[in-house]
N, C-alpha and C. Protein backbone atom coordinates (compact mmCIF):
# COMPACT_ATOMS: atom_id res chain seq x y z
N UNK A 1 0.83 -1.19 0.00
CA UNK A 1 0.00 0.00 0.00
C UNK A 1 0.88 1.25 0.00
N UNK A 2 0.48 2.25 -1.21
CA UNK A 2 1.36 3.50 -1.18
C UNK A 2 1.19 4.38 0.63
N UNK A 3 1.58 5.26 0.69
CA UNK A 3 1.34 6.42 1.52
C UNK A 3 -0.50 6.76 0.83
N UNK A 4 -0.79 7.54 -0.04
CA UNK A 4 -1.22 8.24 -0.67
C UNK A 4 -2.47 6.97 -0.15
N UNK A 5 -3.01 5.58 -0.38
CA UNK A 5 -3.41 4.73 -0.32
C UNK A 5 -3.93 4.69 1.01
N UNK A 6 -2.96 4.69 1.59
CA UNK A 6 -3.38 4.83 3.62
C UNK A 6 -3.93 5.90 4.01
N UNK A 7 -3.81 7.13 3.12
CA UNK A 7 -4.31 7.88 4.00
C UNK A 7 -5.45 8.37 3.52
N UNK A 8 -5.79 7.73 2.43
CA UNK A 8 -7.41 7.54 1.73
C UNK A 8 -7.78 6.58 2.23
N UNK A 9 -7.71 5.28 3.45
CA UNK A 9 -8.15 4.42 3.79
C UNK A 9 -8.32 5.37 5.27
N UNK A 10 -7.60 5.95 5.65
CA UNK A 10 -7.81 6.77 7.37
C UNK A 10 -9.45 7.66 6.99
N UNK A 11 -9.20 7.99 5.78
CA UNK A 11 -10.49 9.11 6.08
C UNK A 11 -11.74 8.19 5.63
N UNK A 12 -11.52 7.47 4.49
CA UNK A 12 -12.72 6.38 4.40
C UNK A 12 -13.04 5.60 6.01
N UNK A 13 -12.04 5.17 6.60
CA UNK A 13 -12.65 4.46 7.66
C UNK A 13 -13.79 4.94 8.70
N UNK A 14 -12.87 6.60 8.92
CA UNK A 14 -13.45 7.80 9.93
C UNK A 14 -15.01 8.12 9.28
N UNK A 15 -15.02 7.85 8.27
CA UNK A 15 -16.09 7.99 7.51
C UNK A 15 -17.04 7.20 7.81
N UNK A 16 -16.95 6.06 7.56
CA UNK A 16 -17.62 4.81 7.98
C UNK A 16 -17.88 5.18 9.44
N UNK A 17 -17.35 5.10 10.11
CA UNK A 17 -17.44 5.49 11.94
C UNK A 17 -18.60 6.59 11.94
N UNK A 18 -18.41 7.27 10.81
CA UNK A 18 -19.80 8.46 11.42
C UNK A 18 -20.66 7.58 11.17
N UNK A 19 -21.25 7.20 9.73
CA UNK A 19 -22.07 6.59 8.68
C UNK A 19 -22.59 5.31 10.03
N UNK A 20 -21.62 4.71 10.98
CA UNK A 20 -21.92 3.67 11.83
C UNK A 20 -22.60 4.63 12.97
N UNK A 21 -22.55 5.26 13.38
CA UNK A 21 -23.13 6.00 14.30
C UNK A 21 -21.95 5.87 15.24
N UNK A 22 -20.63 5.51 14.83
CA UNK A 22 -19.79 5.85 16.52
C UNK A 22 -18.91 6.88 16.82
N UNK A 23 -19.22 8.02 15.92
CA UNK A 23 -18.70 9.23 16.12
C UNK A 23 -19.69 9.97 15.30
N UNK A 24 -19.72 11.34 16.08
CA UNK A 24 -20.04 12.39 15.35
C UNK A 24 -18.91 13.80 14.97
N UNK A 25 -19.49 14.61 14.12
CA UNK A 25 -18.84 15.71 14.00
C UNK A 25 -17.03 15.09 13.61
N UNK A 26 -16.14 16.12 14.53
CA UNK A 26 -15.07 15.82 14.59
C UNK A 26 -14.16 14.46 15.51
N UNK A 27 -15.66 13.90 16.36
CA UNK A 27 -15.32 13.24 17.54
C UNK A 27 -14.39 11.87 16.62
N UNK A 28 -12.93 11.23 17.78
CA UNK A 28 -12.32 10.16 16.55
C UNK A 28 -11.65 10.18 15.99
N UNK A 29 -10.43 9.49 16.41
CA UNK A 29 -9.69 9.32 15.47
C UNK A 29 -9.12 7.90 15.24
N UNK A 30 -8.16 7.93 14.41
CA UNK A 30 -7.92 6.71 13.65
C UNK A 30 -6.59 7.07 13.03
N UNK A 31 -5.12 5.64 12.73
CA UNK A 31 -4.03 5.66 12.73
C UNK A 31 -3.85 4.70 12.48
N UNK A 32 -2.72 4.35 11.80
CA UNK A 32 -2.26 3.29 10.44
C UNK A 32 -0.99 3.23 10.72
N UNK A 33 -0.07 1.75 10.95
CA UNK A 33 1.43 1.90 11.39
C UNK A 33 1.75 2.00 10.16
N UNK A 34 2.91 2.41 9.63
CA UNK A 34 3.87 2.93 8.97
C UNK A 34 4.91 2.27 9.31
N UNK A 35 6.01 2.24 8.08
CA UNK A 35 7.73 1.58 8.32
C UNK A 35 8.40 3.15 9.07
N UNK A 36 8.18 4.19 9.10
CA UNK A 36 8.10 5.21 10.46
C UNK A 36 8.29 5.55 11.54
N UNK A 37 7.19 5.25 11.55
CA UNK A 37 6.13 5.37 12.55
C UNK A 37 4.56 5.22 12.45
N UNK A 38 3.70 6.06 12.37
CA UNK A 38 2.20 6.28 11.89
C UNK A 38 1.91 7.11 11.02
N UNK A 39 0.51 7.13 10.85
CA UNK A 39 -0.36 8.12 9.78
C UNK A 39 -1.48 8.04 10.91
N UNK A 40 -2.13 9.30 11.40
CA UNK A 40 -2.99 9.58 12.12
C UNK A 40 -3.83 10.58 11.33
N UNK A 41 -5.44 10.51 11.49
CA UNK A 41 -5.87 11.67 11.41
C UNK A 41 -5.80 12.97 12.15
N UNK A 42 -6.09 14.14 11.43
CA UNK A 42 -6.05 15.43 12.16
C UNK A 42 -6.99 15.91 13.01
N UNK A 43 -6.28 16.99 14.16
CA UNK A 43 -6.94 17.53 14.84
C UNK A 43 -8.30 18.23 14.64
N UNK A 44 -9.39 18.57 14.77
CA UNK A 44 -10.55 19.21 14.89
C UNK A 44 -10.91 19.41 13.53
N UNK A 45 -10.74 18.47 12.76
CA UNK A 45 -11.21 18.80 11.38
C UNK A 45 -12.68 17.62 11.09
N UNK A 46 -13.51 18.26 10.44
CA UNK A 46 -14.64 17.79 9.73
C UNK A 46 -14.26 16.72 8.95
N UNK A 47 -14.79 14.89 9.03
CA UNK A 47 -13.88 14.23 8.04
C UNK A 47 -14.73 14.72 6.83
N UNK A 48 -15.97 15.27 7.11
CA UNK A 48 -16.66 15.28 5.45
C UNK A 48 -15.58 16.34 4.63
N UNK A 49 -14.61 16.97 5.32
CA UNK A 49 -13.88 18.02 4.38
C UNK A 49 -12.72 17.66 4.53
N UNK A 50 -11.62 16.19 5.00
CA UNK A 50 -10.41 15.89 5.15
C UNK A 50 -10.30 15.30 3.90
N UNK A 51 -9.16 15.58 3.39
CA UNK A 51 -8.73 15.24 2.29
C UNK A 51 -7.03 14.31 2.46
N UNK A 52 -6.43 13.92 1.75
CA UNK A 52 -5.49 13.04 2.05
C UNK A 52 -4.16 13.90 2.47
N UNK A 53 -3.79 14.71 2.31
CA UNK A 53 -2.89 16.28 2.37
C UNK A 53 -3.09 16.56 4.02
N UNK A 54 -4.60 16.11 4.29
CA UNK A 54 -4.75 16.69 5.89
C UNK A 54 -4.07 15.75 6.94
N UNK A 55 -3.81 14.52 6.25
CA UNK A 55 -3.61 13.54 6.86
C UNK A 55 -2.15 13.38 8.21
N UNK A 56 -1.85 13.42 9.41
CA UNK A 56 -0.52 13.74 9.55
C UNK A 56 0.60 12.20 9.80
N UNK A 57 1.72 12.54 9.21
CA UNK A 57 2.94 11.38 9.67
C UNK A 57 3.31 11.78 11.02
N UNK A 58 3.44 10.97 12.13
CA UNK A 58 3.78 10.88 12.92
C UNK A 58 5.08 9.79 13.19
N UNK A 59 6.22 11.00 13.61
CA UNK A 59 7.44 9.51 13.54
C UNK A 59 7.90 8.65 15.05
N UNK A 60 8.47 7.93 15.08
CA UNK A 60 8.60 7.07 16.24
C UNK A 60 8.84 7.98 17.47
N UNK A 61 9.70 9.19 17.48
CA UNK A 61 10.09 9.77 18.25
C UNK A 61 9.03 10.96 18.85
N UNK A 62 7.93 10.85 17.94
CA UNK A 62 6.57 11.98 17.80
C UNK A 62 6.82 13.58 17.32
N UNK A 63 8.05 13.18 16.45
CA UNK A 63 7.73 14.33 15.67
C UNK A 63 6.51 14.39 14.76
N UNK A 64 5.70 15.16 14.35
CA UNK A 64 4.96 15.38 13.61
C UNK A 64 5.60 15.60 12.23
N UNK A 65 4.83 15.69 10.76
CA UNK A 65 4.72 15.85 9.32
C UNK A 65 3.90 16.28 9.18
N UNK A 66 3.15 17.55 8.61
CA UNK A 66 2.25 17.32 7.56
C UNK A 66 1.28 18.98 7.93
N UNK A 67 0.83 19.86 7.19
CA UNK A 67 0.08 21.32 7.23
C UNK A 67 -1.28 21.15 8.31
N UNK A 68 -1.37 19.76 9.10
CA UNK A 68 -2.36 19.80 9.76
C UNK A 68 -1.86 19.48 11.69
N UNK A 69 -2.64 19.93 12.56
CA UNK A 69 -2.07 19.44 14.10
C UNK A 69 -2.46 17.57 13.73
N UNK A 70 -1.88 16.84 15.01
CA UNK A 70 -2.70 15.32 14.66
C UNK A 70 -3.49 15.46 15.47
N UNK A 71 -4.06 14.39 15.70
CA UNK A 71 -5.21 14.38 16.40
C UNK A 71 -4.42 14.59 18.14
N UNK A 72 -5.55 14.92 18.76
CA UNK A 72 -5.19 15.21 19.71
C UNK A 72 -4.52 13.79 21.04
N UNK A 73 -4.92 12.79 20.22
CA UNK A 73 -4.64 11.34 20.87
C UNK A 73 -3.39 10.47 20.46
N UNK A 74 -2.36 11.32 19.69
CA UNK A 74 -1.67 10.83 19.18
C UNK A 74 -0.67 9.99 20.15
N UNK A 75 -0.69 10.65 21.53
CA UNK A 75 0.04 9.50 21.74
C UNK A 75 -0.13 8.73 22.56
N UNK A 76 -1.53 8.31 22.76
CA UNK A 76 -2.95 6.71 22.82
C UNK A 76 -2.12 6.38 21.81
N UNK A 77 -1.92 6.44 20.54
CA UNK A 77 -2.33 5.40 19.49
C UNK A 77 -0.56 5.46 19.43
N UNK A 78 0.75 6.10 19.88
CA UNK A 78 2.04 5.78 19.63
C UNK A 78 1.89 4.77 20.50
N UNK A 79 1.68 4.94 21.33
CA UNK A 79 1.65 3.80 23.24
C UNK A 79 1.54 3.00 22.71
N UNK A 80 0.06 2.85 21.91
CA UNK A 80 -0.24 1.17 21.45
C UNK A 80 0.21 0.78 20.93
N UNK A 81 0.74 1.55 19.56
CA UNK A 81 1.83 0.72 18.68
C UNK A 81 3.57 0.23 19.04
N UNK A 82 3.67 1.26 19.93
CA UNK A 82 4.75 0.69 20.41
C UNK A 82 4.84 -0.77 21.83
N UNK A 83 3.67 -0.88 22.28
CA UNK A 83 3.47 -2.32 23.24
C UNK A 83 2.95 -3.22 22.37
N UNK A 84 2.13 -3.01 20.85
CA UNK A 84 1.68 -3.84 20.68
C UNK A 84 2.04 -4.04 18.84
N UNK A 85 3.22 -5.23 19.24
CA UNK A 85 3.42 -4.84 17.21
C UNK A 85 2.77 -5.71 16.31
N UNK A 86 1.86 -6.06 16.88
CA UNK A 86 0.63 -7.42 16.17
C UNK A 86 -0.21 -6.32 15.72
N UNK A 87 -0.59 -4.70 16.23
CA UNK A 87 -1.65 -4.40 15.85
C UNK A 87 -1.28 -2.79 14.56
N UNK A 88 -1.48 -3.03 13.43
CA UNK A 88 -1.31 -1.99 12.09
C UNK A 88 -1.97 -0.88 11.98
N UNK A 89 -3.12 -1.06 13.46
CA UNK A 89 -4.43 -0.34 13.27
C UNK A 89 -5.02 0.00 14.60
N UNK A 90 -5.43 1.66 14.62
CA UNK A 90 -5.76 1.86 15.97
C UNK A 90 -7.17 3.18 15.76
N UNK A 91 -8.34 2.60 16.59
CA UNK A 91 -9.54 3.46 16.20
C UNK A 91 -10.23 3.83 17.35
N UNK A 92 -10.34 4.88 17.34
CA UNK A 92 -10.77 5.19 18.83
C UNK A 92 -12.04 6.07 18.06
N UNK A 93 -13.01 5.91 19.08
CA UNK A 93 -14.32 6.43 19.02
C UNK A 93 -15.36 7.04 20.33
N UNK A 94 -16.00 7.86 20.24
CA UNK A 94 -17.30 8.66 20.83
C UNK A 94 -18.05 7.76 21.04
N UNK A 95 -17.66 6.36 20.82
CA UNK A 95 -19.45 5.29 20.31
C UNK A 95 -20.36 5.90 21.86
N UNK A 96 -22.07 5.47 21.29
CA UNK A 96 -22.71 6.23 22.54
C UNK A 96 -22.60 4.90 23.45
N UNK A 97 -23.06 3.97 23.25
CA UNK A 97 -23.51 3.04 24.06
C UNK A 97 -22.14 2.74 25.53
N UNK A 98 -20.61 2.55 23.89
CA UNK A 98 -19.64 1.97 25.14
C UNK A 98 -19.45 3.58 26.01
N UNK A 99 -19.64 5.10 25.14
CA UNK A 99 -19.35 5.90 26.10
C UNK A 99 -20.41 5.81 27.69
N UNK A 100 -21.32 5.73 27.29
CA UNK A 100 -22.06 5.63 28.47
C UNK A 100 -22.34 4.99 29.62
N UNK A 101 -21.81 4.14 29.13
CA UNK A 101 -21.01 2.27 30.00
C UNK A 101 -19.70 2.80 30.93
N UNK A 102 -19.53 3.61 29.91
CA UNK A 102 -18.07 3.87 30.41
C UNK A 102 -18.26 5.19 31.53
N UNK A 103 -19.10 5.67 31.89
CA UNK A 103 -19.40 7.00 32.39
C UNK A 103 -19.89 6.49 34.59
N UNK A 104 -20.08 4.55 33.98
CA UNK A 104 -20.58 3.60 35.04
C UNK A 104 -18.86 3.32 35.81
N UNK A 105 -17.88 3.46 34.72
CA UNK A 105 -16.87 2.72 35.37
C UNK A 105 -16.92 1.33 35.08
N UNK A 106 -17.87 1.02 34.40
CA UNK A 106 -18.00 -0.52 34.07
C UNK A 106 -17.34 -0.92 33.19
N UNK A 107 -16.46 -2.31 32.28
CA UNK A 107 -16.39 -2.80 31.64
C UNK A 107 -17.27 -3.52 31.37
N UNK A 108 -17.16 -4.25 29.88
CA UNK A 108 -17.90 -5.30 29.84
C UNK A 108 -17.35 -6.93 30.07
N UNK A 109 -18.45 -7.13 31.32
CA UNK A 109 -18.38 -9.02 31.60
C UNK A 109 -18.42 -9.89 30.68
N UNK A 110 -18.25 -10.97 30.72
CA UNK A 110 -18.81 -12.10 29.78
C UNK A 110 -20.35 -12.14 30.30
N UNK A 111 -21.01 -11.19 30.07
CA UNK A 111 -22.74 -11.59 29.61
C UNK A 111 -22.98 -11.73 28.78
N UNK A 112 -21.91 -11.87 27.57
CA UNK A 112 -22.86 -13.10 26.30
C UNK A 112 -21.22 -13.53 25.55
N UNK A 113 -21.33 -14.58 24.88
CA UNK A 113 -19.86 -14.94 24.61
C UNK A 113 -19.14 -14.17 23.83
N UNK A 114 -19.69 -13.09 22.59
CA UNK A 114 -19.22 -12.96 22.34
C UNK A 114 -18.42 -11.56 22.89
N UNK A 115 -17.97 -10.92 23.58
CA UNK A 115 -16.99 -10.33 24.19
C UNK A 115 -15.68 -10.87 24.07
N UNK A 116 -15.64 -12.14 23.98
CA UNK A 116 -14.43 -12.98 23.32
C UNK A 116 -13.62 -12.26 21.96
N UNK A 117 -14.55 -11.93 21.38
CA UNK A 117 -14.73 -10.90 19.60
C UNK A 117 -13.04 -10.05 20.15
N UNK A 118 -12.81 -9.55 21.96
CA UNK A 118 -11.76 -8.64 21.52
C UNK A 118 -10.65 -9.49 22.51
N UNK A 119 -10.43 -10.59 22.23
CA UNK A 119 -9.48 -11.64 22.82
C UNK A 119 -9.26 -12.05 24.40
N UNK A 120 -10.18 -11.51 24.56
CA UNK A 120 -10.22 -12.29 26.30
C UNK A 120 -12.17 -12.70 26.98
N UNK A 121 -11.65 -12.70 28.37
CA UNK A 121 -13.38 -12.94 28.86
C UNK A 121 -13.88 -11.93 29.42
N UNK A 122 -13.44 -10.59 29.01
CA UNK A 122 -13.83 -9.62 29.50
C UNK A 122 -13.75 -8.56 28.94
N UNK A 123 -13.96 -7.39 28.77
CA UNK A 123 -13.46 -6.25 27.48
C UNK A 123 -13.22 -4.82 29.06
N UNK A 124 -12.35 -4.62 29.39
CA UNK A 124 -12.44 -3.81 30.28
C UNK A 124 -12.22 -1.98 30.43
N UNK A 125 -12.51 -1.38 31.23
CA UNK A 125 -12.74 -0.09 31.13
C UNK A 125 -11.88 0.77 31.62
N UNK A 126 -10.68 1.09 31.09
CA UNK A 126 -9.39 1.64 31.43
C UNK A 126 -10.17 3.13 32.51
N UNK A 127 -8.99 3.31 33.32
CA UNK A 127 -9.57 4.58 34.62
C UNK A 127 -9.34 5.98 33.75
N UNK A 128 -10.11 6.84 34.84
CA UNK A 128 -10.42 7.81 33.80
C UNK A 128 -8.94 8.65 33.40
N UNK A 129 -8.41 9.66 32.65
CA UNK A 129 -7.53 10.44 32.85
C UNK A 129 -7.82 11.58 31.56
N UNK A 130 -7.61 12.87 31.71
CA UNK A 130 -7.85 13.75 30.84
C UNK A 130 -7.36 13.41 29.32
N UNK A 131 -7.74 13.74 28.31
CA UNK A 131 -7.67 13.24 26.80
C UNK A 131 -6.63 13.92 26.34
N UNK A 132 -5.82 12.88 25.65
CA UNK A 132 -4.54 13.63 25.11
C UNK A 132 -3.62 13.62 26.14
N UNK A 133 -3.51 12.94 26.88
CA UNK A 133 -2.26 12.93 27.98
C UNK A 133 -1.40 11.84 28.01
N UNK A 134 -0.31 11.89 28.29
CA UNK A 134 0.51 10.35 28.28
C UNK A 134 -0.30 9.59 29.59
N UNK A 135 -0.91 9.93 30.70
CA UNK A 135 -1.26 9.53 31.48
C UNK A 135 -2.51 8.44 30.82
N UNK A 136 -3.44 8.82 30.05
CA UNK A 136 -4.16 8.33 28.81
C UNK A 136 -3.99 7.14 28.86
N UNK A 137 -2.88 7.84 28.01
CA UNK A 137 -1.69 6.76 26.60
C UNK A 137 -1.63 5.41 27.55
N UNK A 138 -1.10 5.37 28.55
CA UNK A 138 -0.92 4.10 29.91
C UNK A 138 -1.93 3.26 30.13
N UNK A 139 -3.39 4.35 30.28
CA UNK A 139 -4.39 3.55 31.13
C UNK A 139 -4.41 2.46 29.59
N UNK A 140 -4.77 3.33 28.91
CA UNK A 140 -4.81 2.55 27.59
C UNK A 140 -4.43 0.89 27.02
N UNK A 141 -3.22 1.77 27.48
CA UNK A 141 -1.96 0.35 26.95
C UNK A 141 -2.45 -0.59 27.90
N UNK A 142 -2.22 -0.21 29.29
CA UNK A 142 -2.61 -1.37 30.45
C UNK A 142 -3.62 -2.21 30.52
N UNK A 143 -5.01 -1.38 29.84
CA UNK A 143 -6.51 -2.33 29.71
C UNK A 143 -6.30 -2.92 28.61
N UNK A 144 -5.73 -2.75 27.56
CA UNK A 144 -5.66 -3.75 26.38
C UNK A 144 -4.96 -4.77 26.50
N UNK A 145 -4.31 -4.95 27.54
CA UNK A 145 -3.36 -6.16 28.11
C UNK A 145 -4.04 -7.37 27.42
N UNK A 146 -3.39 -7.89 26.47
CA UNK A 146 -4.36 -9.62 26.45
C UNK A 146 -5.81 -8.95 25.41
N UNK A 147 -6.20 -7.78 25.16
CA UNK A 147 -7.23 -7.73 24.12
C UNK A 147 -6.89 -6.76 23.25
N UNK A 148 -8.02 -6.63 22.25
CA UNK A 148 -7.65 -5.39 21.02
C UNK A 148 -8.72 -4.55 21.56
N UNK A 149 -9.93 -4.47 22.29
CA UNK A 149 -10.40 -3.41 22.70
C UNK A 149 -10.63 -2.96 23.80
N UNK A 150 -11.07 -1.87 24.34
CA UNK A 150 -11.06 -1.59 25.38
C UNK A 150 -12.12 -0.11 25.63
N UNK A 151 -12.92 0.09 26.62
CA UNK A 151 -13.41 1.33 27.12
C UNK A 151 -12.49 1.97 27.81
N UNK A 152 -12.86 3.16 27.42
CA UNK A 152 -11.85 4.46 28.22
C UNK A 152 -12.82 5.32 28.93
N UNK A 153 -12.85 5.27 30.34
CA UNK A 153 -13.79 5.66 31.17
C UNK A 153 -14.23 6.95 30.75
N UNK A 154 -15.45 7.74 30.98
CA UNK A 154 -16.09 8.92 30.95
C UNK A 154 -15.65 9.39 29.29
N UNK A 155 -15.54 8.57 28.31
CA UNK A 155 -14.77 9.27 27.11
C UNK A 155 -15.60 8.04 25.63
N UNK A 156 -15.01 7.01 25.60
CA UNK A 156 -15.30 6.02 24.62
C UNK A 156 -14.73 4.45 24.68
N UNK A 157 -14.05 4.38 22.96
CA UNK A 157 -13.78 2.68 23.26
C UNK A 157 -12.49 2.82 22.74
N UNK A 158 -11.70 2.37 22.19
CA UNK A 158 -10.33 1.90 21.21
C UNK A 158 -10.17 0.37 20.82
N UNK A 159 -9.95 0.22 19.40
CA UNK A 159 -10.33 -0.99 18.95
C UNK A 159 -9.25 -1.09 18.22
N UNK A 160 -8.81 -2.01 18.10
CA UNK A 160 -6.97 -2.57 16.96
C UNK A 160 -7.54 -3.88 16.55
N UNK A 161 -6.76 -3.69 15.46
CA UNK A 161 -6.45 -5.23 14.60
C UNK A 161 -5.33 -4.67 13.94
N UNK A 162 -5.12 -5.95 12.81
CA UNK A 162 -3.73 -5.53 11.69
C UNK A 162 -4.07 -4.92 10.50
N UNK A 163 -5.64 -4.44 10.46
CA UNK A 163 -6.29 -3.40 9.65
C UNK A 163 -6.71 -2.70 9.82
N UNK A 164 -7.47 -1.50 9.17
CA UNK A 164 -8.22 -0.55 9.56
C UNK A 164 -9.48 -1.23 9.58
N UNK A 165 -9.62 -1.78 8.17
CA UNK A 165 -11.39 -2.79 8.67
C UNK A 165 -11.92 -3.94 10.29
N UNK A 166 -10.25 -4.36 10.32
CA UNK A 166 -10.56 -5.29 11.54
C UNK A 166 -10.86 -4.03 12.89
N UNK A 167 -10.44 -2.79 12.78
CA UNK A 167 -10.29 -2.14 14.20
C UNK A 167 -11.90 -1.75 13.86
N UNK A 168 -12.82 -1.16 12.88
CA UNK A 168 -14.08 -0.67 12.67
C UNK A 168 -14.57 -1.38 12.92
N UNK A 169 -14.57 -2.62 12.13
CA UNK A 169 -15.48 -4.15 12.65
C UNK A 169 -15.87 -4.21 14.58
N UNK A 170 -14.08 -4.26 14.83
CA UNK A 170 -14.46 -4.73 16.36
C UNK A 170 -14.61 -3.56 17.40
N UNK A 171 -15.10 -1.99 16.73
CA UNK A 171 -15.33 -1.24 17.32
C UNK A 171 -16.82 -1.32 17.57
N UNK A 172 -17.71 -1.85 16.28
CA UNK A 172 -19.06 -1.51 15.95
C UNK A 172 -19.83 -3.15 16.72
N UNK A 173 -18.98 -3.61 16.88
CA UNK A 173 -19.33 -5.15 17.81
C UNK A 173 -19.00 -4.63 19.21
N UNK A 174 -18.13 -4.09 19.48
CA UNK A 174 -17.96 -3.58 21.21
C UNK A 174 -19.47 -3.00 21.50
N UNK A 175 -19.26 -1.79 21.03
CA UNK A 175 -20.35 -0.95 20.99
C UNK A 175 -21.51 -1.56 20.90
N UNK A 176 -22.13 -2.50 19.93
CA UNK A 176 -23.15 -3.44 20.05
C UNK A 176 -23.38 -3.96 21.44
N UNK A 177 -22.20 -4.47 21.90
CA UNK A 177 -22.20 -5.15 23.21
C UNK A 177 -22.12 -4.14 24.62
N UNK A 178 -21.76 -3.39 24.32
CA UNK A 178 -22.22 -2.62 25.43
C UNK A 178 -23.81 -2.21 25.48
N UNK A 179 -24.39 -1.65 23.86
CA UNK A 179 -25.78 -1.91 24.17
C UNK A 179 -26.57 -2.79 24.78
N UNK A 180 -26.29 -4.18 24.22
CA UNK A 180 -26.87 -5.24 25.40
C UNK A 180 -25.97 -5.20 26.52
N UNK A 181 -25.23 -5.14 27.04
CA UNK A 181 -24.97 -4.85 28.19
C UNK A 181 -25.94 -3.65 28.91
N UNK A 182 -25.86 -2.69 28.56
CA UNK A 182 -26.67 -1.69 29.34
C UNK A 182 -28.25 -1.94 29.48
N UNK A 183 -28.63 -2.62 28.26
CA UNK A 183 -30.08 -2.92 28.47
C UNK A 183 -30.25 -4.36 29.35
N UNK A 184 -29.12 -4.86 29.52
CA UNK A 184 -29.49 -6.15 30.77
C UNK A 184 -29.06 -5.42 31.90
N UNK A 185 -28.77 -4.35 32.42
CA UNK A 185 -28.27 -4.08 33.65
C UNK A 185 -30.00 -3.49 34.06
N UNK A 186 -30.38 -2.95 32.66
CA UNK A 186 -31.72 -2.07 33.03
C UNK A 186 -33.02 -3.49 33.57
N UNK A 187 -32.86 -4.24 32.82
CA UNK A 187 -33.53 -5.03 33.31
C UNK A 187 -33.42 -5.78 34.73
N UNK A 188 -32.07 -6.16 35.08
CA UNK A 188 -31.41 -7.12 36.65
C UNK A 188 -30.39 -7.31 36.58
N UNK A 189 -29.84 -8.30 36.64
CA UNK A 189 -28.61 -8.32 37.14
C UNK A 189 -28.64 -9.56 36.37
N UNK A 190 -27.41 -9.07 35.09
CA UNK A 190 -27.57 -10.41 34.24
C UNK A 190 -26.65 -11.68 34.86
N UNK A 191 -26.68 -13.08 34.49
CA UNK A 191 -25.69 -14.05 34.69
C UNK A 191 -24.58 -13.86 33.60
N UNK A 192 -23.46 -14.02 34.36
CA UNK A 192 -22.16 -14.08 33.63
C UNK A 192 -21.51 -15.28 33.24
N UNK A 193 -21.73 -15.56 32.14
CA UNK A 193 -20.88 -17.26 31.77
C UNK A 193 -19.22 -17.51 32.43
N UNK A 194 -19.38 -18.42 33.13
CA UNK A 194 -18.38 -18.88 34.17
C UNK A 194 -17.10 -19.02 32.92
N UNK A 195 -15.53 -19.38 33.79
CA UNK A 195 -14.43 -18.76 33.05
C UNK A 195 -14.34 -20.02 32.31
N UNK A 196 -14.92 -21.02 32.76
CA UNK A 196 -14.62 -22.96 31.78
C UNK A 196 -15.37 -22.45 30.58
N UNK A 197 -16.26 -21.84 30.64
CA UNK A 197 -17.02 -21.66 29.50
C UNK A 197 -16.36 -20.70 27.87
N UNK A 198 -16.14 -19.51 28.68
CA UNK A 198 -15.04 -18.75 28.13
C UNK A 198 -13.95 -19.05 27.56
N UNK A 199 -12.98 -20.07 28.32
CA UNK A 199 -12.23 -20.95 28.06
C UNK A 199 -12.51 -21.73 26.80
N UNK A 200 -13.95 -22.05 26.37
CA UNK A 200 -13.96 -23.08 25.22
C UNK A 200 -14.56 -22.14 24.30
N UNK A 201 -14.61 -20.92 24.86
CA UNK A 201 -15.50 -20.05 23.41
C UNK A 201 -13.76 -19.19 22.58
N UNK A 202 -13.17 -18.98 23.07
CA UNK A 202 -11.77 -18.52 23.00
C UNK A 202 -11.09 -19.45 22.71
N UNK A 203 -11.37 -21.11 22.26
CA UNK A 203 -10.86 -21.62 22.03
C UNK A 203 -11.32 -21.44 20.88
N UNK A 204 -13.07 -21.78 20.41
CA UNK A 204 -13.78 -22.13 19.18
C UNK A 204 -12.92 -20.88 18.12
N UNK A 205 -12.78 -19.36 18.88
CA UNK A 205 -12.59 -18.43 18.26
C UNK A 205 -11.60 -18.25 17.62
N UNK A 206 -10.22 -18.97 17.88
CA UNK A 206 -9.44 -19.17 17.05
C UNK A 206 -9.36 -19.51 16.06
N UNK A 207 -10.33 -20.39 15.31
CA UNK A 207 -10.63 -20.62 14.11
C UNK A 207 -12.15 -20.29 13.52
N UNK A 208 -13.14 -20.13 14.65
CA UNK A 208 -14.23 -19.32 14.03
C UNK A 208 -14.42 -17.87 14.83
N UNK A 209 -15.77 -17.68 13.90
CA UNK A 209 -16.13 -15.78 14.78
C UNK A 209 -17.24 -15.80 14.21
N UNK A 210 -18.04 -16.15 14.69
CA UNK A 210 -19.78 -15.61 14.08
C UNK A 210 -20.59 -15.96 15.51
């Protein structure tokens, strides 16, 4: 994939994320590893008006490239790439459901199997810390321990794979799951599938996912 290629795939994705309902406006961003460092989207810009020019390089050391600020999370998404070199792809989102989950302090339990979707038996809810801070960047890294997604308290979710499609996919499935999550809390107090169980759904998942 050229440069020019990636960073028409950053604004298509961000795109998709509105079109999904897990960001609005400017809320969101999204970042692509590089032989570099990254390609992040920009700061406070409209994606309906980002063009590939807006796009910024970010290098290992966090110098910036490019006529635009990056996003303001840039270094959430250096943290991750540098603890985690399995993942090419990093998407962070406004989604409503996991933000509002997240506003509980809650993660999500294994109340239905698939939570497995972000590699463990639990999807958990990193502590709160102001946006754009290395302090962030940590809680971040630390809740993704063992998964690709994660809630970020009082704020949203962050989702990785080794694509940009795999991080949208398992952003718009978190978010799903926090909806049923929140609507079984409204109802009682749901049952949580015990860890033997988990154990064989994390097994199945290695070779399936539906």
């Amino acid at each position: 994939m050229t440069e020019t290629q990636a960073r028409k795939q950053l604004i298509a994705v961000m795109r998709r994320s509105l079109a999904a309902g897990l960001n609005t406006g400017t809320a969101g961003n999204a970042s692509l590893r590089t032989g570099r460092g990254f390609l992040i989207t920009p700061s406070g810009l409209s994606y309906a008006r980002v063009v590939p020019s807006d796009i910024v390089a970010v290098a290992t050391d966090g110098t910036a490239r490019g006529r635009r600020k990056p996003s303001s999370e840039w270094q959430m998404h250096a943290a991750i790439f540098a603890a985690r070199p399995e993942f090419n792809a990093v998407l962070h989102a406004h989604a409503p459901h996991a933000a509002a989950l997240s506003t509980l302090r809650k993660g999500i339990p294994a109340f239905h199997y698939m939570v497995a979707v972000a590699g463990g038996v639990d999807i958990r809810c990193a502590p709160y810390a102001t946006f754009g801070t290395k302090k962030l960047a940590a809680h971040a890294v630390a809740a993704l321990a063992g998964r690709s997604a994660c809630l970020l308290a009082n704020h949203g979710l962050i989702a990785c794979g080794a694509a940009l499609d795999d991080a949208l996919e398992l952003a718009v499935e978190v978010d799903t799951l926090a909806r049923q999550y929140l609507l079984a809390l409204s109802a009682g107090k749901p049952r949580i599938l015990p860890p033997v169980e988990m154990a064989r759904v994390l097994k199945k998942f290695t070779t399936y996912k539906a």
